[in-house]
N, C-alpha and C. Protein backbone atom coordinates (compact mmCIF):
# COMPACT_ATOMS: atom_id res chain seq x y z
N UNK A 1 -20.11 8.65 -7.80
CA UNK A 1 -19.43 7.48 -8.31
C UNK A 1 -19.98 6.25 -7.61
N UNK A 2 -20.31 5.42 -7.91
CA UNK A 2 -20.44 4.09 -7.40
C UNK A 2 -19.47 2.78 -7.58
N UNK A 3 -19.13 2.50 -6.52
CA UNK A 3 -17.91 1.22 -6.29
C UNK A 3 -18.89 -0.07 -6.51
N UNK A 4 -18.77 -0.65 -7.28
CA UNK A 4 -18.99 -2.11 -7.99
C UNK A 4 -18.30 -3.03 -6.40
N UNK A 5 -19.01 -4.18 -5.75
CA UNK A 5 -18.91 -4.80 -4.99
C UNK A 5 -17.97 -5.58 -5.02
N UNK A 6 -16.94 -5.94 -4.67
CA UNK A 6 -15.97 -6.90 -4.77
C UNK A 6 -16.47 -8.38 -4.76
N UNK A 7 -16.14 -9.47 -5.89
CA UNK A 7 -16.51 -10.56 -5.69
C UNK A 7 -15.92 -11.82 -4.38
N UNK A 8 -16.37 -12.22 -3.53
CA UNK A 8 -16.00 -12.74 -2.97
C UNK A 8 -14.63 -14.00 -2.94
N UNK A 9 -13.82 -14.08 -2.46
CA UNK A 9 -13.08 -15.25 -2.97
C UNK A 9 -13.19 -16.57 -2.45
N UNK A 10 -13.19 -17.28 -3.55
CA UNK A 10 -13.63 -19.00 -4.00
C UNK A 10 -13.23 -20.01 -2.74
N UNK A 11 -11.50 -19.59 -3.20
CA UNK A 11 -10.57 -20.41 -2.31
C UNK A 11 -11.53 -20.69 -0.47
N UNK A 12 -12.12 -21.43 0.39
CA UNK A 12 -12.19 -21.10 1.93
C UNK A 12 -10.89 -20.93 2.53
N UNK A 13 -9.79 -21.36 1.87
CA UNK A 13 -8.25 -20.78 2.86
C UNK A 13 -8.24 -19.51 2.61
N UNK A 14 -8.65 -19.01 0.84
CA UNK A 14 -8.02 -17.42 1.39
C UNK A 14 -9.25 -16.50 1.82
N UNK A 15 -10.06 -17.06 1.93
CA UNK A 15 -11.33 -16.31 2.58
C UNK A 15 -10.91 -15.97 4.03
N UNK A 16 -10.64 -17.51 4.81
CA UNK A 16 -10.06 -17.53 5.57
C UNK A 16 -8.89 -16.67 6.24
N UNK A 17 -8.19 -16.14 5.18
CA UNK A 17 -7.06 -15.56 5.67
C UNK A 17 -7.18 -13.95 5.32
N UNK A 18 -8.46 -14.19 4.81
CA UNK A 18 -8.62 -12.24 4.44
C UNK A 18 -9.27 -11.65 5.66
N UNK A 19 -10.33 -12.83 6.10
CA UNK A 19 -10.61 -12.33 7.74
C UNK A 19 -9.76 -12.34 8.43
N UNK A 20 -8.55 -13.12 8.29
CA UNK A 20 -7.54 -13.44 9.95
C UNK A 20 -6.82 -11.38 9.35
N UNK A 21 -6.71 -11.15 8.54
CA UNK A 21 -6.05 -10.01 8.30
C UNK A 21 -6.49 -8.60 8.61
N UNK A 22 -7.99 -9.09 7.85
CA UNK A 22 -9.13 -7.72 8.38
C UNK A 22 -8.76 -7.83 10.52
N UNK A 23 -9.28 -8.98 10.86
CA UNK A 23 -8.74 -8.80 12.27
C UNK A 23 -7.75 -8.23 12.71
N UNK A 24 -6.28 -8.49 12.25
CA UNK A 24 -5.12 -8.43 12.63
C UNK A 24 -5.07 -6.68 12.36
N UNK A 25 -5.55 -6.09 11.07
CA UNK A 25 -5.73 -4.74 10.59
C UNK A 25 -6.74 -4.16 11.96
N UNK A 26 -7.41 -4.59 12.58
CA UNK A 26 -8.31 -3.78 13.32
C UNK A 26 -7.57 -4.42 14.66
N UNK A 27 -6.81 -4.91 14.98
CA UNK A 27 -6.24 -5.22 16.48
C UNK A 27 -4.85 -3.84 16.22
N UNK A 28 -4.43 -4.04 15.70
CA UNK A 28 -3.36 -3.12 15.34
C UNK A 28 -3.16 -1.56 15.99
N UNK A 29 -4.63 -1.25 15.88
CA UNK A 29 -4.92 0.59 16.17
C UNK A 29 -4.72 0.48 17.58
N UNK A 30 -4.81 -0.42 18.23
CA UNK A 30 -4.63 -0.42 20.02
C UNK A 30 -3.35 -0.11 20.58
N UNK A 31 -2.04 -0.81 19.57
CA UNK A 31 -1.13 -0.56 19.87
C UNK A 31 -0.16 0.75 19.21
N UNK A 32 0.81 0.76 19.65
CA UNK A 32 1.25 2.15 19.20
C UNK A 32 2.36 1.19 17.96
N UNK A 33 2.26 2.37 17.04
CA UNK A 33 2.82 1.69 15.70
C UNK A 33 4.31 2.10 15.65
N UNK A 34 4.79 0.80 14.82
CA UNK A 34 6.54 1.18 15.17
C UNK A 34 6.53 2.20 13.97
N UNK A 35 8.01 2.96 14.05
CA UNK A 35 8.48 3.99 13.19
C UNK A 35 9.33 3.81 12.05
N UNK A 36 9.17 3.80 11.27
CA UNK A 36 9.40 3.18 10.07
C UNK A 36 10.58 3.95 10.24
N UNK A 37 11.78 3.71 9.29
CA UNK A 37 12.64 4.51 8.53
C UNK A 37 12.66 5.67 7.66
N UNK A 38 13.27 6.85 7.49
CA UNK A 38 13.13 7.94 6.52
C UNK A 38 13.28 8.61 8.09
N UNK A 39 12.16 9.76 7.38
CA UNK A 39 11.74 11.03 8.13
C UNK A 39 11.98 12.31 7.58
N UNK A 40 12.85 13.46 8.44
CA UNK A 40 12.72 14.90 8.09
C UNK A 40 11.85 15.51 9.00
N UNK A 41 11.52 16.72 8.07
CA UNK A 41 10.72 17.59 9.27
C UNK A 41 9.37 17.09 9.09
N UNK A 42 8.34 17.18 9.46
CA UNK A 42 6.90 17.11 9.95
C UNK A 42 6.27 17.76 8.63
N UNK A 43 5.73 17.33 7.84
CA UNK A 43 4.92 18.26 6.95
C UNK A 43 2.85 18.25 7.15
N UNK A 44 2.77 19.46 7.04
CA UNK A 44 1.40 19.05 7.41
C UNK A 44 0.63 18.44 6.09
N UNK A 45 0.04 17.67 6.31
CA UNK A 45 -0.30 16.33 4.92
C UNK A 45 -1.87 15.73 5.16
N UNK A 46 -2.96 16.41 4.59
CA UNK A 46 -4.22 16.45 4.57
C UNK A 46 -4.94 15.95 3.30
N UNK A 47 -5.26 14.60 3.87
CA UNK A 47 -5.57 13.81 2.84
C UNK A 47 -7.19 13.77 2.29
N UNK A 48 -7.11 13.62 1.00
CA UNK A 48 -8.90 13.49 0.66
C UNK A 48 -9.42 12.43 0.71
N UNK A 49 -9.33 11.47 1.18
CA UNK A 49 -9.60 10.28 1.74
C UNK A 49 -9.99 10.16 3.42
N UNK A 50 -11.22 9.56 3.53
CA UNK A 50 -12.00 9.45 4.61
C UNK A 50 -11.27 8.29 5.30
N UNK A 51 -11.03 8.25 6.41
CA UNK A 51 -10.12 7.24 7.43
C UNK A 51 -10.78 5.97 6.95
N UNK A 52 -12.28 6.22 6.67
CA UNK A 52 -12.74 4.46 6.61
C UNK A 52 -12.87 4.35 4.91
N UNK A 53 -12.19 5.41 3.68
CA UNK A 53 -11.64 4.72 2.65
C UNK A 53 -10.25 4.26 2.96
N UNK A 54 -9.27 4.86 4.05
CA UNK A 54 -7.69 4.54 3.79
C UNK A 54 -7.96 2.95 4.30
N UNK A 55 -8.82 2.65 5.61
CA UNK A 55 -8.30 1.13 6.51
C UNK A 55 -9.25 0.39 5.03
N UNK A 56 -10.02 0.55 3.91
CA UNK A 56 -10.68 -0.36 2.88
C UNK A 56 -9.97 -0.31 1.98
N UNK A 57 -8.79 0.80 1.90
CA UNK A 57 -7.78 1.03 0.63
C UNK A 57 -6.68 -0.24 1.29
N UNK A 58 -6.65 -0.22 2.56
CA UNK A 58 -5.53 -1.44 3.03
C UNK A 58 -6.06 -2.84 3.00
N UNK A 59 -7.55 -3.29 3.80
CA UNK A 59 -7.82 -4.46 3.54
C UNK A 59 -8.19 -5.05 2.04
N UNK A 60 -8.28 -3.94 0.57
CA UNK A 60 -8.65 -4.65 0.05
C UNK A 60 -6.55 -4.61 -0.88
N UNK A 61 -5.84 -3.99 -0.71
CA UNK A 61 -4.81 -4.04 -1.03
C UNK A 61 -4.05 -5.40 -0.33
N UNK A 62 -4.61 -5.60 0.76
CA UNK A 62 -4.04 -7.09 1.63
C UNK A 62 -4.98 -8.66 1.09
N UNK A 63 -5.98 -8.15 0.33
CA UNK A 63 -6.49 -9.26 0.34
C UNK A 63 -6.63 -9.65 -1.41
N UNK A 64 -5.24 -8.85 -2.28
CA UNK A 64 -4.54 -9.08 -3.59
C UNK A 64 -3.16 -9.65 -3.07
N UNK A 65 -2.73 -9.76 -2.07
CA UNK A 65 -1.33 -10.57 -1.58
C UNK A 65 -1.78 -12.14 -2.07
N UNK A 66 -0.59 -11.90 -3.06
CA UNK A 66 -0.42 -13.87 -3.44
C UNK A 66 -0.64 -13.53 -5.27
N UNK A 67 -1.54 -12.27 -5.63
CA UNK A 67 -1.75 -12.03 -6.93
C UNK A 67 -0.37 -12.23 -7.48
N UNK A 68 -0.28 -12.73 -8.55
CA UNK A 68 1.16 -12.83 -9.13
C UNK A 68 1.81 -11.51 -9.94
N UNK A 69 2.99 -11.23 -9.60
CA UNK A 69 4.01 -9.65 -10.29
C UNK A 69 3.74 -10.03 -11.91
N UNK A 70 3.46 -8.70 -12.50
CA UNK A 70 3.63 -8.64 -13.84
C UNK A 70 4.12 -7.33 -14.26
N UNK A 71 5.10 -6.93 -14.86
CA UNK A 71 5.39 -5.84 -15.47
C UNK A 71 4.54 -5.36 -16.57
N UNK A 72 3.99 -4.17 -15.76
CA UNK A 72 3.06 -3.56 -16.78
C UNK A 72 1.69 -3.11 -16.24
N UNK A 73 1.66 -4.54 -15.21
CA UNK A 73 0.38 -5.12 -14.92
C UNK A 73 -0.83 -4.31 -14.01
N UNK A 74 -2.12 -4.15 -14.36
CA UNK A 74 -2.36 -3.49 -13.44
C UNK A 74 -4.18 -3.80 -12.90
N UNK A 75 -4.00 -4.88 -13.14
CA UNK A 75 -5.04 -6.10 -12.88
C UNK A 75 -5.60 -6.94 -12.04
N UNK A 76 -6.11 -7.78 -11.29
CA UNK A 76 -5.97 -8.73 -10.33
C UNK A 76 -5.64 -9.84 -11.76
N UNK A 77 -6.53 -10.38 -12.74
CA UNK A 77 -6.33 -10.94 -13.26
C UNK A 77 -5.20 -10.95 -13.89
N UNK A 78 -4.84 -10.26 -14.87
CA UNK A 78 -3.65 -10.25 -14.89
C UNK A 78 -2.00 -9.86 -14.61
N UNK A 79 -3.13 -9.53 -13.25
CA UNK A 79 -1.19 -9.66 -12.60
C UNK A 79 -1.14 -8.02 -11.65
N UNK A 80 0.37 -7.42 -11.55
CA UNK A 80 0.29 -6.31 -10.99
C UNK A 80 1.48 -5.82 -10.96
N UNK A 81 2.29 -4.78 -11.68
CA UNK A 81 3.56 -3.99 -11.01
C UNK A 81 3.29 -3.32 -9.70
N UNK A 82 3.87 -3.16 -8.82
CA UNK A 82 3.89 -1.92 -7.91
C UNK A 82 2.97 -0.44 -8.50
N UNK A 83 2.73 0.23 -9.47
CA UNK A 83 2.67 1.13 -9.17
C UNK A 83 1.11 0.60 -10.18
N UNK A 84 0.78 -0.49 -10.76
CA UNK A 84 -0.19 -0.89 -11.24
C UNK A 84 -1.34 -1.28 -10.04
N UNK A 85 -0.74 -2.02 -9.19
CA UNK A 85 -1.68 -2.35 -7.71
C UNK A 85 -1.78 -0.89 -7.16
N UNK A 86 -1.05 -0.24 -6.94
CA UNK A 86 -1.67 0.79 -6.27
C UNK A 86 -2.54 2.15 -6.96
N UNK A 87 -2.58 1.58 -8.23
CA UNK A 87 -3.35 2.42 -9.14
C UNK A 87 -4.97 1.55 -9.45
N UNK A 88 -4.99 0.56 -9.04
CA UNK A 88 -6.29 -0.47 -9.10
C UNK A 88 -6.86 -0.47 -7.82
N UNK A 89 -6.27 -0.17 -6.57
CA UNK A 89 -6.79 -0.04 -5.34
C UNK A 89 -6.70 1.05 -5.31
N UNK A 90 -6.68 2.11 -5.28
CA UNK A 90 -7.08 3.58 -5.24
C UNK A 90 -8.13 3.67 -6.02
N UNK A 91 -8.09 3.78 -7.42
CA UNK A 91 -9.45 3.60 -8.11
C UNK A 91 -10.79 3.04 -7.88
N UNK A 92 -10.59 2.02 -7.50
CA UNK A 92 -11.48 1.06 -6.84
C UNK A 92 -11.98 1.29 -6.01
N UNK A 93 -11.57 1.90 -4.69
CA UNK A 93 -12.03 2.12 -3.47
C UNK A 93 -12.32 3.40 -3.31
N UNK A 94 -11.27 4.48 -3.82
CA UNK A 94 -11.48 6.01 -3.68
C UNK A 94 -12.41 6.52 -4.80
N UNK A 95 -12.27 6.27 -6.14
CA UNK A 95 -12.22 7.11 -7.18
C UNK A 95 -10.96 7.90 -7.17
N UNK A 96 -9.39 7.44 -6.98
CA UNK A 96 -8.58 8.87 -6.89
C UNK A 96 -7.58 8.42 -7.97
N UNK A 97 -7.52 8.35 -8.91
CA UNK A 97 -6.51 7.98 -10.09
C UNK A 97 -4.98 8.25 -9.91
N UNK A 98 -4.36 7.60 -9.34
CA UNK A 98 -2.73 8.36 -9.15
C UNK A 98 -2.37 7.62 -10.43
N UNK A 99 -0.91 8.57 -10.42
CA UNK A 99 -0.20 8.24 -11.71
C UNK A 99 0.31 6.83 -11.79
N UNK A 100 1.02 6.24 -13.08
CA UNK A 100 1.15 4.92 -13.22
C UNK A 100 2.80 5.11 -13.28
N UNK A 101 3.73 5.80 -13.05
CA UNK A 101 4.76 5.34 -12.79
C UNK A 101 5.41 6.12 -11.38
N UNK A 102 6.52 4.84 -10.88
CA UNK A 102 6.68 4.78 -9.23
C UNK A 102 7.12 6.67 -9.52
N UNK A 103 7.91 7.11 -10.38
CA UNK A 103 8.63 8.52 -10.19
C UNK A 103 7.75 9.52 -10.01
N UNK A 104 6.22 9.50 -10.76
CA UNK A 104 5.23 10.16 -10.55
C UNK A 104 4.51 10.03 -9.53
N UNK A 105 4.50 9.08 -8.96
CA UNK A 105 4.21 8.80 -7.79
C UNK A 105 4.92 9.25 -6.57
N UNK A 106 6.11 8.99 -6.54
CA UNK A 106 7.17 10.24 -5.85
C UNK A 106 6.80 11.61 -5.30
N UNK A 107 5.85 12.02 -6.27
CA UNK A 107 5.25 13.75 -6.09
C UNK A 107 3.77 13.74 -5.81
N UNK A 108 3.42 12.51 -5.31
CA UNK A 108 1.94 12.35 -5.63
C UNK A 108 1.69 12.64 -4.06
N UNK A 109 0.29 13.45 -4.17
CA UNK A 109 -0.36 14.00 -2.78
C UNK A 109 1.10 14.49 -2.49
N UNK A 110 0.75 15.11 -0.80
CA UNK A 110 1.84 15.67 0.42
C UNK A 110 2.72 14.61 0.46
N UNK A 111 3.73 15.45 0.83
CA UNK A 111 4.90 14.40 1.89
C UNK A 111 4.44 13.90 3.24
N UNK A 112 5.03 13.04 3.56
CA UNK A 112 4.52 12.67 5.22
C UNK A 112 5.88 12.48 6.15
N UNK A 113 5.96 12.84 7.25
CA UNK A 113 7.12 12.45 7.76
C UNK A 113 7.02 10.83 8.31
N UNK A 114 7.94 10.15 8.40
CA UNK A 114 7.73 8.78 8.63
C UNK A 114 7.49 8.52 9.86
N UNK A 115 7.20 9.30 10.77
CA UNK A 115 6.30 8.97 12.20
C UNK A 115 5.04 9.23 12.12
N UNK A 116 4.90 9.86 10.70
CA UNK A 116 3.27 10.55 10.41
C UNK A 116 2.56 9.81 9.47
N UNK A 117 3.20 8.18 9.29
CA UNK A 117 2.76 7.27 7.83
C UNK A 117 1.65 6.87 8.68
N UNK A 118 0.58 6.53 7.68
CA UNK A 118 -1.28 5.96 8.39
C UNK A 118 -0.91 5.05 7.46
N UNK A 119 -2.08 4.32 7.44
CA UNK A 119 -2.59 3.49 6.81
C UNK A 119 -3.51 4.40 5.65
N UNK A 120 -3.59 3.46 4.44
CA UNK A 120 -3.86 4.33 2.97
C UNK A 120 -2.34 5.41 2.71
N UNK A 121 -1.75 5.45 3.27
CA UNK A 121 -0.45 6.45 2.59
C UNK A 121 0.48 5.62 1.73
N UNK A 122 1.20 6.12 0.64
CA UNK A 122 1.88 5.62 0.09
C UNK A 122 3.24 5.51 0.53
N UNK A 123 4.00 4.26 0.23
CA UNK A 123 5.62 4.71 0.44
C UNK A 123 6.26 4.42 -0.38
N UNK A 124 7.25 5.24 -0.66
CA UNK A 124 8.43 5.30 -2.28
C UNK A 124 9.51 4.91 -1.40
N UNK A 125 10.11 4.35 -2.21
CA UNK A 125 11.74 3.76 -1.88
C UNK A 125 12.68 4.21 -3.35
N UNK A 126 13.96 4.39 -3.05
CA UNK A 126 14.90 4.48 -4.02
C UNK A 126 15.67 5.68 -3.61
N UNK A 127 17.08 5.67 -4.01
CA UNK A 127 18.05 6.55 -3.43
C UNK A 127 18.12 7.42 -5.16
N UNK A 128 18.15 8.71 -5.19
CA UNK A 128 18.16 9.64 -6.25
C UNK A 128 17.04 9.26 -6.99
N UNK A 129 16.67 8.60 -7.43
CA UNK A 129 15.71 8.75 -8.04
C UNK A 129 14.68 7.16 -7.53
N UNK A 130 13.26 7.32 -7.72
CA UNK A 130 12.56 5.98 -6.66
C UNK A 130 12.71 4.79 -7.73
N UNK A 131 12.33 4.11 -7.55
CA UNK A 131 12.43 2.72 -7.85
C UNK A 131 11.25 1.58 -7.47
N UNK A 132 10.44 1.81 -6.61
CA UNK A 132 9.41 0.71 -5.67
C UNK A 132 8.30 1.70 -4.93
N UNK A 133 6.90 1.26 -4.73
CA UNK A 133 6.34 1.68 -4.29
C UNK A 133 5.25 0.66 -3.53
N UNK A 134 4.43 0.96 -2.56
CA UNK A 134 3.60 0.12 -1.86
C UNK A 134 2.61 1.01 -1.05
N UNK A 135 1.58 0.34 -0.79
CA UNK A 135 0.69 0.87 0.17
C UNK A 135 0.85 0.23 1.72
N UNK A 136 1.10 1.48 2.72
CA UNK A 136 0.76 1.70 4.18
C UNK A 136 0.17 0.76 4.94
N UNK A 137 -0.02 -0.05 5.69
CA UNK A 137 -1.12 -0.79 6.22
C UNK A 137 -1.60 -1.17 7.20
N UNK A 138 -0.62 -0.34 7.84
CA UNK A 138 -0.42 -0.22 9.59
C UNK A 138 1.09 -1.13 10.18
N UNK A 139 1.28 -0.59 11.54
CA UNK A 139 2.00 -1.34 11.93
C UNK A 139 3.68 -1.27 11.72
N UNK A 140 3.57 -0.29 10.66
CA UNK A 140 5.51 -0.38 10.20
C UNK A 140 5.42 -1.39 8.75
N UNK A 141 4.24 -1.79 8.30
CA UNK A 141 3.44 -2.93 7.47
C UNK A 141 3.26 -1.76 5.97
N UNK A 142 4.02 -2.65 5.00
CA UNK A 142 3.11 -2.39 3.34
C UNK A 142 2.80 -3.20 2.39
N UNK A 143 1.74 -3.21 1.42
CA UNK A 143 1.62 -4.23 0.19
C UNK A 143 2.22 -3.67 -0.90
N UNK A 144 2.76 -4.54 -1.32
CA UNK A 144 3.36 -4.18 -2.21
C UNK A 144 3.59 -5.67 -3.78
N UNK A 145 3.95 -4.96 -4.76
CA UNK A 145 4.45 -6.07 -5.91
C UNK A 145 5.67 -6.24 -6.01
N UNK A 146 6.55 -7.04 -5.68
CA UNK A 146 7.93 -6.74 -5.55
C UNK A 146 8.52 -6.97 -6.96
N UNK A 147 8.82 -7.98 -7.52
CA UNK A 147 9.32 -8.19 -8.77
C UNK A 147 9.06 -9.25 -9.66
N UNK A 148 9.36 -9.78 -10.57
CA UNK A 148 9.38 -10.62 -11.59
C UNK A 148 9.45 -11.84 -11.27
N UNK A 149 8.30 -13.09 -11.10
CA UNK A 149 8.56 -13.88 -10.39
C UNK A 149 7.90 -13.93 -8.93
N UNK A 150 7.56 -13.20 -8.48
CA UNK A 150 7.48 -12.41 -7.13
C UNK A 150 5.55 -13.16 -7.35
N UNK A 151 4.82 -12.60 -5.98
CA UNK A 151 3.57 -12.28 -5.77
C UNK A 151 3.41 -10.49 -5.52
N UNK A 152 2.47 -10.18 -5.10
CA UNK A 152 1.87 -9.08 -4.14
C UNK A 152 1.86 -9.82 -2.87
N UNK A 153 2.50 -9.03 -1.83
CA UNK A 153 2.51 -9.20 -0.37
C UNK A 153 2.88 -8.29 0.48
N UNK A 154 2.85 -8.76 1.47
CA UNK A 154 3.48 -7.99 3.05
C UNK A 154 4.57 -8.03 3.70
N UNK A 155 5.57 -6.98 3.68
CA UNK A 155 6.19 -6.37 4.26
C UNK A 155 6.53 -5.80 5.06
N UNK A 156 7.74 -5.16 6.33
CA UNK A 156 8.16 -4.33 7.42
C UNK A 156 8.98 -3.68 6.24
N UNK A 157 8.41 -2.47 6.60
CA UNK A 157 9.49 -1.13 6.32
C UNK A 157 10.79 -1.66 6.93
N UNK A 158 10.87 -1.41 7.91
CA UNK A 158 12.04 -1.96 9.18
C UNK A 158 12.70 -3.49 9.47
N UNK A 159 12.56 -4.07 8.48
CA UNK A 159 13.25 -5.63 8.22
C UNK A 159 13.81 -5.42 7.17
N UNK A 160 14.68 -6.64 7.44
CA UNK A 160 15.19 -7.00 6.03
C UNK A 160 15.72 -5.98 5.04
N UNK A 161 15.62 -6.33 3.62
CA UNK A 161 16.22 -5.40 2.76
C UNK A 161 15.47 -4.29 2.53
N UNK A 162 13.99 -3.99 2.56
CA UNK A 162 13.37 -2.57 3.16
C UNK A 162 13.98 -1.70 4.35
N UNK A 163 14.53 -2.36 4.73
CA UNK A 163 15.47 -1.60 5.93
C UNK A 163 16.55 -0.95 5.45
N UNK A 164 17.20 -1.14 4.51
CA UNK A 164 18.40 -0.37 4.02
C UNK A 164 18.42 0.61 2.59
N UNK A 165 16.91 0.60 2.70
CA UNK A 165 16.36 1.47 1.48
C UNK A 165 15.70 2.86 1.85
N UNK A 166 16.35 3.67 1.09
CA UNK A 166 15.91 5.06 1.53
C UNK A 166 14.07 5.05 1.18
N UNK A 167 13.72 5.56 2.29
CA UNK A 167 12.08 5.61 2.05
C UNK A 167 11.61 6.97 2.19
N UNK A 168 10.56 6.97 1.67
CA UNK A 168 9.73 8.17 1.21
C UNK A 168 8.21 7.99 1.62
N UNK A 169 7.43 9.12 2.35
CA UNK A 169 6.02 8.70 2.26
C UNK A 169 4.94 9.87 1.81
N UNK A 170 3.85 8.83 0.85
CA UNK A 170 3.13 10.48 0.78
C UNK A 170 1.50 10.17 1.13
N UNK A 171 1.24 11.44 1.11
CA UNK A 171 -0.40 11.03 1.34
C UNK A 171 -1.31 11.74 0.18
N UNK A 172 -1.81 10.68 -0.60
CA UNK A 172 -2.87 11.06 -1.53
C UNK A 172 -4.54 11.78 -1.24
């Protein structure tokens, strides 16, 4: 398979800020990463993804933050649901096609226990049945499309209203 080169972006602020991120993504591994919410038992979760596709599945998933939410969407151009961004950055970077809705996604790859989330892993949220999904990115950190109105951005598992949402993680 061959990955088509990403075009550079125009803007010098967000050029600017895709390096301050790639940095911030590679200062990160030094420290020990906080523990997200969820958990359970330990599952062993062996991913087909090479460590240096998961940290290119995160910088190029961090450097679509600001893309604008679209239901449906699964585009840079035009836009992105949750389970559309993480079906355009997997493709893109892996060749690994996951499914296009968050519930199928739910079952997608292993489970992970939430002290065992990397970077490139997915995380599902929703109580009985999921609802939201995002990509891993280190740190207790995910990208994600939140809603209608919304951009693509960055998140703590462990803040805010991600904090009181049952979470789920898997590894593709």
């Amino acid at each position: 398979m061959q990955i088509e080169p990403l075009p550079a972006p125009r803007d010098p602020a967000r050029r600017a800020a895709l390096i301050a991120a790639a940095l911030v993504l590679s200062a990160c591994g030094s420290a020990p990463p906080r523990t997200p919410r969820g958990g359970g038992a330990a599952y062993p979760a062996y991913s087909r993804l090479t460590p240096e596709q998961s940290s290119d599945i995160a910088i190029h998933a961090m450097g679509l933050v600001g893309t604008p939410y679209r239901y449906g969407g699964n585009t840079p151009e035009g836009g992105f649901d949750c389970s559309g961004l993480i079906g355009y950055v997997y493709r893109s970077l892996a060749g690994v096609a996951p499914p296009r809705t968050v519930a199928q996604l739910s079952d997608f790859g292993a489970p992970v226990a939430a002290d065992e989330a990397r970077t490139g892993d997915l995380v599902v949220f929703g109580s009985g049945r999921p609802t939201h999904a995002g990509i891993v990115v280190e740190g207790g950190r995910f990208v994600h499309a939140p809603s209608t109105g919304g951009t693509v951005r960055l998140d703590r598992f462990n803040s805010g209203y991600w904090s009181r949402q049952p979470t789920a993680f898997r590894r593709p």
